[in-house]
Protein backbone atom coordinates (compact mmCIF):
# COMPACT_ATOMS: atom_id res chain seq x y z
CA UNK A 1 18.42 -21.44 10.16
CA UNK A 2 16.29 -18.33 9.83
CA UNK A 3 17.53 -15.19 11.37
CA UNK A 4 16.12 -11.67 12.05
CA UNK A 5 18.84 -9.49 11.02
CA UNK A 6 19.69 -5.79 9.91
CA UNK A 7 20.10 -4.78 6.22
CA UNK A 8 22.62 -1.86 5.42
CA UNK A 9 21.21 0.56 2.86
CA UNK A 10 21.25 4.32 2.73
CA UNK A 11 24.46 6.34 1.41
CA UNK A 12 28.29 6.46 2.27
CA UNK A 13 28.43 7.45 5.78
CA UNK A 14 24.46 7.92 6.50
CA UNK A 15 24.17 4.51 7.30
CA UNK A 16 20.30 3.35 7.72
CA UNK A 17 18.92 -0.07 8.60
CA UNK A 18 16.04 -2.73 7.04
CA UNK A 19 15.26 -4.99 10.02
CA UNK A 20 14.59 -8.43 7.67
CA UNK A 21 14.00 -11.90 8.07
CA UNK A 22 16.16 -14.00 6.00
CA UNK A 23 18.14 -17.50 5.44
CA UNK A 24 21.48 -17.21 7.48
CA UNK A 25 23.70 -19.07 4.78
CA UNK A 26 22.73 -16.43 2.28
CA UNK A 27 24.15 -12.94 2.34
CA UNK A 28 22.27 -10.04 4.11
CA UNK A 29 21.60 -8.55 0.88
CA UNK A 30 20.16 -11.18 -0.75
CA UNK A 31 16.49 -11.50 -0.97
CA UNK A 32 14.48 -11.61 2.13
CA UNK A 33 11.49 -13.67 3.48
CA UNK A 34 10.31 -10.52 4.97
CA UNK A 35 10.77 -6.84 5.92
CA UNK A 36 9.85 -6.30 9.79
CA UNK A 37 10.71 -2.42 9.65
CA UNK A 38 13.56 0.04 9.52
CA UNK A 39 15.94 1.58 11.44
CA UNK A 40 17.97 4.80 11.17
CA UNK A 41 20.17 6.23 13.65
CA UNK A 42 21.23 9.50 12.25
CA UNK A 43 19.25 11.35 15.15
CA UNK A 44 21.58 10.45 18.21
CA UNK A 45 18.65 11.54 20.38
CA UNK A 46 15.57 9.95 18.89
CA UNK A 47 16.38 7.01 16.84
CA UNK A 48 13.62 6.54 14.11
CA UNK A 49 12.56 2.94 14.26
CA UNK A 50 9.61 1.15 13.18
CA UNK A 51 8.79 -2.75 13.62
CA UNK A 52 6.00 -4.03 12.35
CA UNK A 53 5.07 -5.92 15.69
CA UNK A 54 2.35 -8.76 14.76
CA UNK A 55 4.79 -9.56 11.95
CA UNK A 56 8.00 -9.88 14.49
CA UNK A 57 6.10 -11.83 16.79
CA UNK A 58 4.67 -13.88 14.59
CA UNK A 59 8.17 -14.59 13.28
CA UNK A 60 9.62 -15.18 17.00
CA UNK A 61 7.01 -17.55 17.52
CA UNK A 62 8.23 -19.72 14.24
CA UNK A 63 11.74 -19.70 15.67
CA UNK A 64 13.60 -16.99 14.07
CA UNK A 65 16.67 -16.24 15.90
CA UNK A 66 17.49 -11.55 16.36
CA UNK A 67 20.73 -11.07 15.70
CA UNK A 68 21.81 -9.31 19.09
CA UNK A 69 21.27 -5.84 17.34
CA UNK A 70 18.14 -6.34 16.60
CA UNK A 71 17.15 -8.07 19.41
CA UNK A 72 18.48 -4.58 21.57
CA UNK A 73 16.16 -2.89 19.02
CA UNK A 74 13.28 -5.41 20.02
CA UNK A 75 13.78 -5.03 23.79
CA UNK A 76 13.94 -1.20 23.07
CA UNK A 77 11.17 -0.88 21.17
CA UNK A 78 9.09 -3.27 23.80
CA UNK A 79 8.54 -5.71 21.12
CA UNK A 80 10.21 -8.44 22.84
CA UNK A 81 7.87 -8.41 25.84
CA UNK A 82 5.12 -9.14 24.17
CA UNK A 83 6.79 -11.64 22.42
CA UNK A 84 8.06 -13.29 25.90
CA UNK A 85 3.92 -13.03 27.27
CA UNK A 86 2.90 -14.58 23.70
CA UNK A 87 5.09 -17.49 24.28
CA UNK A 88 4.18 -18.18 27.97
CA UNK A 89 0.34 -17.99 26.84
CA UNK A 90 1.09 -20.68 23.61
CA UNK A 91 3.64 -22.74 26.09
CA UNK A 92 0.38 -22.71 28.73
CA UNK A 93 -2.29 -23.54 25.96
């Protein structure tokens, strides 16, 4: 089963996140089928994240299941949304 899940990296206690796309019987640090963005919440306030959107969505659409971090991040972010419309439009194709 493919899963979207987050990657820990960064130092000993400054935690930051990869948001990757990877096999769920291997381990989170293994290699990964792809890197949707990054995550890094240091700044209590304004949490630096990126998602590379098409890529997400694309990856949504294939049947990769978020991890329910990362799918907060995706509903957060507004990512998920437009994932929700783009399956509506392919379900009404």
């Amino acid at each position: 089963m493919v899963k979207i899940r987050l990657r820990r990296t960064g130092r000993k206690n400054s935690p930051s996140y990869r948001i990757i796309v990877s096999d769920s019987r291997k381990a989170p640090t293994s290699s990964a089928l792809a890197e949707l963005g990054h995550f890094d919440p240091q700044d209590r306030r304004n949490y630096d994240l990126k998602i590379d959107e098409a890529l997400a969505i694309e990856w949504l659409l294939k049947g990769a299941i978020p991890s329910d971090s990362v799918k907060t991040l995706l509903k957060k972010s507004g990512v998920y949304a437009k994932f929700l419309e783009a399956k509506k439009a392919k379900k009404a194709e």
